[in-house]
PDB file of N, CA and C in Angstrom:
ATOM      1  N   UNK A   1       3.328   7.343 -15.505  1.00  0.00           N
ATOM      2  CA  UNK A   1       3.432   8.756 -15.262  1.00  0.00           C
ATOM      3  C   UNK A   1       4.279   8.999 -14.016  1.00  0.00           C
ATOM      4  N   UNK A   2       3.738   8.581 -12.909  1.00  0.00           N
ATOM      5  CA  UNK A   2       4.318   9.040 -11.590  1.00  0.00           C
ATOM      6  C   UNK A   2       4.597   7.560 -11.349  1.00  0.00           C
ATOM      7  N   UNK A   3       5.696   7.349  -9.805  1.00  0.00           N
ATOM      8  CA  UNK A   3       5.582   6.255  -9.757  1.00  0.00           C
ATOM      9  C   UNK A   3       5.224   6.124  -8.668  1.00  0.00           C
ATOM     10  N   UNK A   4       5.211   6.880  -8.079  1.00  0.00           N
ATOM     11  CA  UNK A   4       4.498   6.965  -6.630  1.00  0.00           C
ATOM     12  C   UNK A   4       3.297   7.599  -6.315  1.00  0.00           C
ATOM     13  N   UNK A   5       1.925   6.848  -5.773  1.00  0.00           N
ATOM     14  CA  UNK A   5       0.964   6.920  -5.974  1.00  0.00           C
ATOM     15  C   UNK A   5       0.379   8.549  -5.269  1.00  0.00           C
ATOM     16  N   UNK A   6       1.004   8.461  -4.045  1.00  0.00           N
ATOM     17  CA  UNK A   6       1.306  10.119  -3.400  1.00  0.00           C
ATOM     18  C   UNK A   6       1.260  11.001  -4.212  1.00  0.00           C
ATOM     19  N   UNK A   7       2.422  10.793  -5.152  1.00  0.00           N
ATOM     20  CA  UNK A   7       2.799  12.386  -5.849  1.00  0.00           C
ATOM     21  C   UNK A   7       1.570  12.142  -7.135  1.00  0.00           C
ATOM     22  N   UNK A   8       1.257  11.049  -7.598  1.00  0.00           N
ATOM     23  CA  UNK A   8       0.289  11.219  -8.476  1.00  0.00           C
ATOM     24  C   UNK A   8      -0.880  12.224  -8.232  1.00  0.00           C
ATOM     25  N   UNK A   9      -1.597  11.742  -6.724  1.00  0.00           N
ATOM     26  CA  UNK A   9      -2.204  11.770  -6.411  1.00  0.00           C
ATOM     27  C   UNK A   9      -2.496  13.529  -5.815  1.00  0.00           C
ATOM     28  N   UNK A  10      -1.169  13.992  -5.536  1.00  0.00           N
ATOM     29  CA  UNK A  10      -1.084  15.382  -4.961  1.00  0.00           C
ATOM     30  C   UNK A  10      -0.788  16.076  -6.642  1.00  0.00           C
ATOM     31  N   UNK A  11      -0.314  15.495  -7.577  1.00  0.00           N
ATOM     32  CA  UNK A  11      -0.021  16.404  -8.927  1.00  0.00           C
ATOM     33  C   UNK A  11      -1.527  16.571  -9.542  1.00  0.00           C
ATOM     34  N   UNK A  12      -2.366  15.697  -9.280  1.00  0.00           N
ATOM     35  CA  UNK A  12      -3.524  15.907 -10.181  1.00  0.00           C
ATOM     36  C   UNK A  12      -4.489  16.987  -9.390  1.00  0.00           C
ATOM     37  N   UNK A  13      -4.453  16.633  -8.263  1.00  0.00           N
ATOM     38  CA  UNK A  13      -5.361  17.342  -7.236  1.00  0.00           C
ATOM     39  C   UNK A  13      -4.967  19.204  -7.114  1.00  0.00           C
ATOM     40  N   UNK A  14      -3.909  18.982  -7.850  1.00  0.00           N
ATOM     41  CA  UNK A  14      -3.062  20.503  -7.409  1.00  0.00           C
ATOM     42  C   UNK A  14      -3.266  21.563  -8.862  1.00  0.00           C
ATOM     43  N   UNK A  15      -2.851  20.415  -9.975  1.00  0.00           N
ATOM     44  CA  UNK A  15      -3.499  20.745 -11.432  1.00  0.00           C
ATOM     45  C   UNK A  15      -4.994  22.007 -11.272  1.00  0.00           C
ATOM     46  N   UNK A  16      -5.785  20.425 -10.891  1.00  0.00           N
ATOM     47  CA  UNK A  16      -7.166  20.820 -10.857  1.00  0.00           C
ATOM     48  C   UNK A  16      -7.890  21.741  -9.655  1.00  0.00           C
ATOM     49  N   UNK A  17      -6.970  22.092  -8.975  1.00  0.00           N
ATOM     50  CA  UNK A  17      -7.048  23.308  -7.803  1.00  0.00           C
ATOM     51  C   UNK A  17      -6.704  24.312  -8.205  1.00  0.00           C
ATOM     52  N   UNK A  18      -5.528  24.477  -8.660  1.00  0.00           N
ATOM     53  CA  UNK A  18      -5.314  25.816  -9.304  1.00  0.00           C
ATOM     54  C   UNK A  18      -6.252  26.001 -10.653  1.00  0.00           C
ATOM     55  N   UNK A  19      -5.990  25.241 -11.271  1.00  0.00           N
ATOM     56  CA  UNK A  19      -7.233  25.749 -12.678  1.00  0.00           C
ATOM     57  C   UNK A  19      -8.833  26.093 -12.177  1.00  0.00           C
ATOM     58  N   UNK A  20      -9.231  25.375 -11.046  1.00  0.00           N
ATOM     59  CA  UNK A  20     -10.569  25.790 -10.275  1.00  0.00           C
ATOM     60  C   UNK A  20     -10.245  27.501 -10.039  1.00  0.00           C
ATOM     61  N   UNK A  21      -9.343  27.645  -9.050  1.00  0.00           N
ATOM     62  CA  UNK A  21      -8.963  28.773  -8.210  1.00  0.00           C
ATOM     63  C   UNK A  21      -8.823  29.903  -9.306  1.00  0.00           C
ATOM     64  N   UNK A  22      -7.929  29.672 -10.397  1.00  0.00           N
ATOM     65  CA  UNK A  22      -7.751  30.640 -11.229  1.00  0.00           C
ATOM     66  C   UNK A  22      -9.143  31.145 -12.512  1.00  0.00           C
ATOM     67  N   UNK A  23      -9.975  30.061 -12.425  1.00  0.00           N
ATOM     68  CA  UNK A  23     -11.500  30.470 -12.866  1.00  0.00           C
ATOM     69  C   UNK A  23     -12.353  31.160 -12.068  1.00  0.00           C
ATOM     70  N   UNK A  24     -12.677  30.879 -10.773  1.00  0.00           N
ATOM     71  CA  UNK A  24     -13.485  31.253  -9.890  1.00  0.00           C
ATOM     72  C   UNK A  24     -12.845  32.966  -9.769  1.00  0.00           C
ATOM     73  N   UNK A  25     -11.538  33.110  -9.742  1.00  0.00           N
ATOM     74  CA  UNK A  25     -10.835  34.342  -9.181  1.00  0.00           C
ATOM     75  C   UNK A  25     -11.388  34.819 -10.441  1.00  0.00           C
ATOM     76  N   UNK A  26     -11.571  34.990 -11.959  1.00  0.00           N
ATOM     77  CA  UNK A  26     -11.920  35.369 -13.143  1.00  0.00           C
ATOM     78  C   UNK A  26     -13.025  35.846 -12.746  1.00  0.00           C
ATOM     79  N   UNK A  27     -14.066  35.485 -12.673  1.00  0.00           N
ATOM     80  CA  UNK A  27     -15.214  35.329 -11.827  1.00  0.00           C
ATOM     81  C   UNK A  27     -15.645  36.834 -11.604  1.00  0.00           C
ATOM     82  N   UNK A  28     -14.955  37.125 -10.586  1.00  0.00           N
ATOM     83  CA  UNK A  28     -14.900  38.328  -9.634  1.00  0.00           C
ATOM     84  C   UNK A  28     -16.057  38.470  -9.040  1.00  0.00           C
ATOM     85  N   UNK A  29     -16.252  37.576  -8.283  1.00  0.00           N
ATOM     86  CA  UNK A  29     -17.219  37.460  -7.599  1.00  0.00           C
ATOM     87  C   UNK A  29     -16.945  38.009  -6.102  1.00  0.00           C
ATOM     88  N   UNK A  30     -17.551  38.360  -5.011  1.00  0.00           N
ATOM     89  CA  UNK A  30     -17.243  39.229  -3.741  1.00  0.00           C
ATOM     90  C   UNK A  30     -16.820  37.656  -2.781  1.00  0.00           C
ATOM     91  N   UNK A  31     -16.272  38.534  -2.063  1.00  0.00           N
ATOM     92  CA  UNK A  31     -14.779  37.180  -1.149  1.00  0.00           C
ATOM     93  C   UNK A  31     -16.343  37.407   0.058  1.00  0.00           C
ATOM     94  N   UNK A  32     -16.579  37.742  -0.035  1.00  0.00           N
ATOM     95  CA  UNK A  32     -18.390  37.337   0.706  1.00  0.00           C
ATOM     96  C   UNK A  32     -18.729  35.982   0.856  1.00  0.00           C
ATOM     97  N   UNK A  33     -19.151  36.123  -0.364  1.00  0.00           N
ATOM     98  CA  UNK A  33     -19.774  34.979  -0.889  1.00  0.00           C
ATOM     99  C   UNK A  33     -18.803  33.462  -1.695  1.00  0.00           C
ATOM    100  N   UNK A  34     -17.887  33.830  -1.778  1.00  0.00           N
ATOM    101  CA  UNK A  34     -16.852  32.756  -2.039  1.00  0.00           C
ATOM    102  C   UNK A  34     -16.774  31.870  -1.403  1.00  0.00           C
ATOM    103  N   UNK A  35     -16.706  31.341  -0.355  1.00  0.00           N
ATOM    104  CA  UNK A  35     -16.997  29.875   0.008  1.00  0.00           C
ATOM    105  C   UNK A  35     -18.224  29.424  -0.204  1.00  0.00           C
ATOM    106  N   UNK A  36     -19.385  29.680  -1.043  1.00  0.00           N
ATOM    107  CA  UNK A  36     -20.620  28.932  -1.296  1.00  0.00           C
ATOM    108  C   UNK A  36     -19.940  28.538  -2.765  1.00  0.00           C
ATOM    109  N   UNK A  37     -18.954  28.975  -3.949  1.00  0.00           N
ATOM    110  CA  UNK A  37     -18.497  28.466  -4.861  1.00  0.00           C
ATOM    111  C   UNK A  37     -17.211  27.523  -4.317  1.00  0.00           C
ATOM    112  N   UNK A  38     -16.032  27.490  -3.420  1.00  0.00           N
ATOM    113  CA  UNK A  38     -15.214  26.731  -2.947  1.00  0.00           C
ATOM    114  C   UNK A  38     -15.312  26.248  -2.463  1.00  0.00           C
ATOM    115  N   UNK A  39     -16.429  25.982  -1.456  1.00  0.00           N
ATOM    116  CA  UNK A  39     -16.930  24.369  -0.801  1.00  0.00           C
ATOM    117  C   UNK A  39     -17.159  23.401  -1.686  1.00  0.00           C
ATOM    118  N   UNK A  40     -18.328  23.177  -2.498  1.00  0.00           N
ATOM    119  CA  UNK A  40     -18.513  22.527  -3.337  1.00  0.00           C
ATOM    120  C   UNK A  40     -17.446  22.261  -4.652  1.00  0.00           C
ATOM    121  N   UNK A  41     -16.804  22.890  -4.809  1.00  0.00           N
ATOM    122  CA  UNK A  41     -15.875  23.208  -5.513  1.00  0.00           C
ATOM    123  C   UNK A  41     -14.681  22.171  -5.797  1.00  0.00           C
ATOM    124  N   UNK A  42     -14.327  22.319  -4.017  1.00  0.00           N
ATOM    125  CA  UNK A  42     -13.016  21.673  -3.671  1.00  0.00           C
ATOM    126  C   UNK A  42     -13.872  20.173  -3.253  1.00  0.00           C
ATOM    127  N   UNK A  43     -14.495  19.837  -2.879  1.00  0.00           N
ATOM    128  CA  UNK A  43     -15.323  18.544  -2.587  1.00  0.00           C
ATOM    129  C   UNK A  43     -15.515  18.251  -4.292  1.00  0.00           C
ATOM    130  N   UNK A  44     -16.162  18.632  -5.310  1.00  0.00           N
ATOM    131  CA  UNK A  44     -15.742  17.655  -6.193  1.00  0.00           C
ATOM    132  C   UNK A  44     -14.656  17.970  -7.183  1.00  0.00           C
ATOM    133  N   UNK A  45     -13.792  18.810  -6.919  1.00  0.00           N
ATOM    134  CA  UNK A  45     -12.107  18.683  -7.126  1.00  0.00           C
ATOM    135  C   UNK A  45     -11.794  17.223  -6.853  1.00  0.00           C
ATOM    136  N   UNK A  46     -12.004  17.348  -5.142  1.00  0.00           N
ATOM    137  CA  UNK A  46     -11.511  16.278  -4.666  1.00  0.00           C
ATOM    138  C   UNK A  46     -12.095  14.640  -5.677  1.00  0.00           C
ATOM    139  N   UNK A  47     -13.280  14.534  -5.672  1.00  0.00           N
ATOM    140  CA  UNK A  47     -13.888  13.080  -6.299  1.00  0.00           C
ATOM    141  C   UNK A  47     -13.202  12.669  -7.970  1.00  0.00           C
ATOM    142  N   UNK A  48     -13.529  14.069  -8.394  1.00  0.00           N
ATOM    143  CA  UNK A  48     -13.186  14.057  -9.711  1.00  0.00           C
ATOM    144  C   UNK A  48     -11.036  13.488  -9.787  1.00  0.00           C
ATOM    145  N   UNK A  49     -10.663  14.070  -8.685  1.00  0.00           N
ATOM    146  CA  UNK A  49      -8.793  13.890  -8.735  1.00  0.00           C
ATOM    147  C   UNK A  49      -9.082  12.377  -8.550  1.00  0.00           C
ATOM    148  N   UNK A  50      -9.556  11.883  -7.227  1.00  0.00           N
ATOM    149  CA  UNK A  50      -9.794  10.227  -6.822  1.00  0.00           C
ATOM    150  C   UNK A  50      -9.876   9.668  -8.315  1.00  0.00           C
ATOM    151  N   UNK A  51     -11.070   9.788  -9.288  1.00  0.00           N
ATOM    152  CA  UNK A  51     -11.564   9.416 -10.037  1.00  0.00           C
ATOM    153  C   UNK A  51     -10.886   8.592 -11.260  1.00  0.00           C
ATOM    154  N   UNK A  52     -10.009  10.357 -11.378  1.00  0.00           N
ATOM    155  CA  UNK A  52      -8.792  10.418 -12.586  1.00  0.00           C
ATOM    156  C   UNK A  52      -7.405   9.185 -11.941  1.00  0.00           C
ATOM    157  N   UNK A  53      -7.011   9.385 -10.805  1.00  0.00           N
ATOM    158  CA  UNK A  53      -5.986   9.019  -9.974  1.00  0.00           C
ATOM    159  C   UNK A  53      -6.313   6.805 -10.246  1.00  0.00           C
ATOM    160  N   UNK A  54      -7.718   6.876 -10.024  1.00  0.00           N
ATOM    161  CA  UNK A  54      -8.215   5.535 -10.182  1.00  0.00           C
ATOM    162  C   UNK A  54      -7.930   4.761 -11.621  1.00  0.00           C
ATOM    163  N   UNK A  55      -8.587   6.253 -12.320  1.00  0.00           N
ATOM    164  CA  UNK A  55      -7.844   5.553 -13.713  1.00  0.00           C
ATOM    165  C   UNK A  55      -6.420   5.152 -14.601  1.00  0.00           C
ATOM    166  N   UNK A  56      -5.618   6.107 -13.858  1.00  0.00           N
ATOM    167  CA  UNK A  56      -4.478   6.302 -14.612  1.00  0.00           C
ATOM    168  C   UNK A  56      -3.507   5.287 -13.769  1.00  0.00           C
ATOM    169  N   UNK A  57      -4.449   4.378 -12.311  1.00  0.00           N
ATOM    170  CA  UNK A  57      -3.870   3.336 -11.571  1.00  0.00           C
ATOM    171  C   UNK A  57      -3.975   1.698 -12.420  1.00  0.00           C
ATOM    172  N   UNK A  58      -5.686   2.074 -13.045  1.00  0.00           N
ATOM    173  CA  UNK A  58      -5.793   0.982 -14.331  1.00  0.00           C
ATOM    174  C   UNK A  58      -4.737   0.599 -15.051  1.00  0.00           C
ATOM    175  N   UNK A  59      -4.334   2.221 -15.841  1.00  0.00           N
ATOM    176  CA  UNK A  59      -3.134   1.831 -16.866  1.00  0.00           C
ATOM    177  C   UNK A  59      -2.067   1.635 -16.600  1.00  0.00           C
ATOM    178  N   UNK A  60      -1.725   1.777 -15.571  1.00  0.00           N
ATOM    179  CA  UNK A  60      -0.531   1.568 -15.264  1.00  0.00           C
ATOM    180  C   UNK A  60      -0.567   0.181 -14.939  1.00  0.00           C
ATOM    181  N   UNK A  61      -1.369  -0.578 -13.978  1.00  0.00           N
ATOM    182  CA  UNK A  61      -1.545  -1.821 -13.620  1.00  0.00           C
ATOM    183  C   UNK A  61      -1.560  -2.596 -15.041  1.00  0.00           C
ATOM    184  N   UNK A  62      -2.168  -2.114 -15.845  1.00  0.00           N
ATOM    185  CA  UNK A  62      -2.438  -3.010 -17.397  1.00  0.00           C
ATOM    186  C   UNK A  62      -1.221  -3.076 -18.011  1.00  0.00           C
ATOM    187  N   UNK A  63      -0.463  -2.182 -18.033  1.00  0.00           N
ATOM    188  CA  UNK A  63       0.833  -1.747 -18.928  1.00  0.00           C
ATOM    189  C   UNK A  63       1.829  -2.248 -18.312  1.00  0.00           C
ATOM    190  N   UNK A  64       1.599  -2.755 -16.550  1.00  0.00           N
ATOM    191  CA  UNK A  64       2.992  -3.923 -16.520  1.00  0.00           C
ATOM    192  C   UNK A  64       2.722  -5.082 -16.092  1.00  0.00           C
ATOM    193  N   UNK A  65       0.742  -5.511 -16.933  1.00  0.00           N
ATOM    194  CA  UNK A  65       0.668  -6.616 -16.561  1.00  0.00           C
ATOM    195  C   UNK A  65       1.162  -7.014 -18.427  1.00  0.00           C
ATOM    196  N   UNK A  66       1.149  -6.389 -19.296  1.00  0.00           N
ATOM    197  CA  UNK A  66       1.488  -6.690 -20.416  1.00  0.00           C
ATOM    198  C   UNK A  66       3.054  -6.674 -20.702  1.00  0.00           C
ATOM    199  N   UNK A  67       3.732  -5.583 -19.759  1.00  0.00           N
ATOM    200  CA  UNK A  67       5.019  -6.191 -19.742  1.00  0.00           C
ATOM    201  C   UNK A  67       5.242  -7.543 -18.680  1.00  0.00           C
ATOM    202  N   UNK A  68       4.996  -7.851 -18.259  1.00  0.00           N
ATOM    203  CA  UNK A  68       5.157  -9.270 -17.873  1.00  0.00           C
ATOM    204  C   UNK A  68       5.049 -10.253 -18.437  1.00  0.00           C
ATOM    205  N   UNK A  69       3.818  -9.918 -19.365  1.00  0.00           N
ATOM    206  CA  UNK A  69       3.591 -11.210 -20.075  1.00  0.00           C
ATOM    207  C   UNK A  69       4.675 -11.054 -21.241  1.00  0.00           C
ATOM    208  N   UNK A  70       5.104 -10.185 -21.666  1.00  0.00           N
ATOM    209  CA  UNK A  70       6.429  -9.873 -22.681  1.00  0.00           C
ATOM    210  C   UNK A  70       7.419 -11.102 -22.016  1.00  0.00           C
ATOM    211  N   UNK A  71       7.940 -10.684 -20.730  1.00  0.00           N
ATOM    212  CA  UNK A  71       8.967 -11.401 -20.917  1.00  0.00           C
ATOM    213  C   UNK A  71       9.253 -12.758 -20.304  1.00  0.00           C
ATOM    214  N   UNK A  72      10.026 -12.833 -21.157  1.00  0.00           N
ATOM    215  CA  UNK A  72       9.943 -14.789 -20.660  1.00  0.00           C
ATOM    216  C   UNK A  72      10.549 -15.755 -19.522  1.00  0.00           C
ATOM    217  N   UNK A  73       9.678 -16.247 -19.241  1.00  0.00           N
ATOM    218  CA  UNK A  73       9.979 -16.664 -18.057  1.00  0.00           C
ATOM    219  C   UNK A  73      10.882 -17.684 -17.829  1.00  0.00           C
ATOM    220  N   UNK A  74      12.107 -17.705 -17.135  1.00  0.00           N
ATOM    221  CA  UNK A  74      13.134 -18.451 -16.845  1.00  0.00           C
ATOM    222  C   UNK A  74      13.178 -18.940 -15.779  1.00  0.00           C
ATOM    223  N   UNK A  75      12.768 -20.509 -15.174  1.00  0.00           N
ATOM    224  CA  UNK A  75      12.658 -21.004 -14.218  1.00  0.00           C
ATOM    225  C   UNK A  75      14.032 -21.582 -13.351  1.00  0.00           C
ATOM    226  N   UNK A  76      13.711 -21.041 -12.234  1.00  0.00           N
ATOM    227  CA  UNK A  76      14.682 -20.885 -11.192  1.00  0.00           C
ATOM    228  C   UNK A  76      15.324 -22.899 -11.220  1.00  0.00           C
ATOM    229  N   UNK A  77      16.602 -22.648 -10.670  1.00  0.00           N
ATOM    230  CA  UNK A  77      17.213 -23.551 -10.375  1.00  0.00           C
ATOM    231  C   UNK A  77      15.973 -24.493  -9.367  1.00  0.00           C
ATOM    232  N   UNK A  78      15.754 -24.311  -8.223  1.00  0.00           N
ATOM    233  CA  UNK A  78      14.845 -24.782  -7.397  1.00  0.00           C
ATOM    234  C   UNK A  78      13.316 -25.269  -8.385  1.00  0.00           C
ATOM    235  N   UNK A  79      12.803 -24.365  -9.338  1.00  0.00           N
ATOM    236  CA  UNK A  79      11.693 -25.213  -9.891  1.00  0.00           C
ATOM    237  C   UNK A  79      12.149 -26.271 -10.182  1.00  0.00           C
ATOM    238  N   UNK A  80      11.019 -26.956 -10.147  1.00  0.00           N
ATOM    239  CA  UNK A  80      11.136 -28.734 -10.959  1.00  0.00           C
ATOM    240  C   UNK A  80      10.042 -29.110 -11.647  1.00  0.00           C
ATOM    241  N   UNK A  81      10.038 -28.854 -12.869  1.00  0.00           N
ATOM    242  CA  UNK A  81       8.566 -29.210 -14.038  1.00  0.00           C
ATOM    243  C   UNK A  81       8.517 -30.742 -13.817  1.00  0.00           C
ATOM    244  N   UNK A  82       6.681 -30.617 -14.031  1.00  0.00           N
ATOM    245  CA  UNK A  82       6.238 -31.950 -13.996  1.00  0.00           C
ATOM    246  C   UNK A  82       6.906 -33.101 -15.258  1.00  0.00           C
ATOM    247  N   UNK A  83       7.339 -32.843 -16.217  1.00  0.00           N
ATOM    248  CA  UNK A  83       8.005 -33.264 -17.284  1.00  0.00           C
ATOM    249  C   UNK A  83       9.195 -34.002 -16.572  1.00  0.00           C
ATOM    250  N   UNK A  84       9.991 -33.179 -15.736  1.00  0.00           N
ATOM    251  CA  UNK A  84      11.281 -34.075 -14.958  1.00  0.00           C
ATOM    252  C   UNK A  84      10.859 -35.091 -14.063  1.00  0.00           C
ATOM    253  N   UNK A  85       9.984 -34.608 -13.501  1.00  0.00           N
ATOM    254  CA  UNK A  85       9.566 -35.745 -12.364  1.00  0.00           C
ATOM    255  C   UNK A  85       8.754 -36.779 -13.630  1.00  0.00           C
ATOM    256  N   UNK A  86       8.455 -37.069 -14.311  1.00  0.00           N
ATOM    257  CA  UNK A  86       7.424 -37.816 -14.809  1.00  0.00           C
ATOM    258  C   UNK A  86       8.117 -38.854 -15.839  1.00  0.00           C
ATOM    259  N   UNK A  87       9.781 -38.764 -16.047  1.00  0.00           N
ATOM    260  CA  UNK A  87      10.601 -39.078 -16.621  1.00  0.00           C
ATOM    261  C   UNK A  87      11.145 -40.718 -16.058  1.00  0.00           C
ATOM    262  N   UNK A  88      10.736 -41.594 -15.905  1.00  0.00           N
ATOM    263  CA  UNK A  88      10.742 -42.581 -15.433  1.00  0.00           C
ATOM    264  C   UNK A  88      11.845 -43.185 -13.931  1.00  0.00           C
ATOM    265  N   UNK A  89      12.180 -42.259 -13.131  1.00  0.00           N
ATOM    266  CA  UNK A  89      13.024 -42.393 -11.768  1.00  0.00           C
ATOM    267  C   UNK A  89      12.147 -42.687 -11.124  1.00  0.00           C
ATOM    268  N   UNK A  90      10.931 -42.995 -11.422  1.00  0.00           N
ATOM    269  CA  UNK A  90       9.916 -43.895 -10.394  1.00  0.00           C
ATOM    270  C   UNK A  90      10.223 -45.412  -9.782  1.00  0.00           C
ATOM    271  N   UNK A  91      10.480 -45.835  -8.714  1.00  0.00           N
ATOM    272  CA  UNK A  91      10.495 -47.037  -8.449  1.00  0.00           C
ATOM    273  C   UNK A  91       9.275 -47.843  -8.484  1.00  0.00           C
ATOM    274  N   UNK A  92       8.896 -49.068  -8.955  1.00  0.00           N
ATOM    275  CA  UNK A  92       7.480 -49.584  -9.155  1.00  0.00           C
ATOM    276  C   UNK A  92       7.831 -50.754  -8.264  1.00  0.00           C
TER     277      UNK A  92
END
């Protein structure tokens, strides 16, 4: 989705702030009493964004541990498989 964990992290939180904000304002409830619904509100905004943000860090982690395993691995000039060394240049 994102590739930077920041903007993930500020796109979901901002989503789910405004869709809070624009329910509560439906509401019409008195600007009185409105921070006893936006305290709690924005505190589990906040857990619930962490939550989502945690998960969508899963898939992403999964989805390029499976592209990795896709592609094939071509060993550097500098490796040396046990197969070469084991090839009889042993002195006895």
């Amino acid at each position: 989705m994102f590739k930077s964990p920041l903007f993930r992290r500020v796109g979901i939180y901002l989503v789910l702030s405004t869709a809070a904000v624009t329910v509560v304002n439906q509401l019409e409830i008195e600007q009185q009493s409105a921070y006893q619904i936006y305290i709690p509100m924005f505190i589990g905004i906040y857990v619930i964004s962490r939550w989502l943000d945690s998960r969508f860090n899963q898939a992403s982690q999964q989805q390029q541990a499976t592209q990795s395993t896709r592609q094939p691995h071509h060993p550097q000039p500098t490796e040396v498989l046990d197969s070469e060394v084991n090839q009889g240049f042993c002195c006895r």
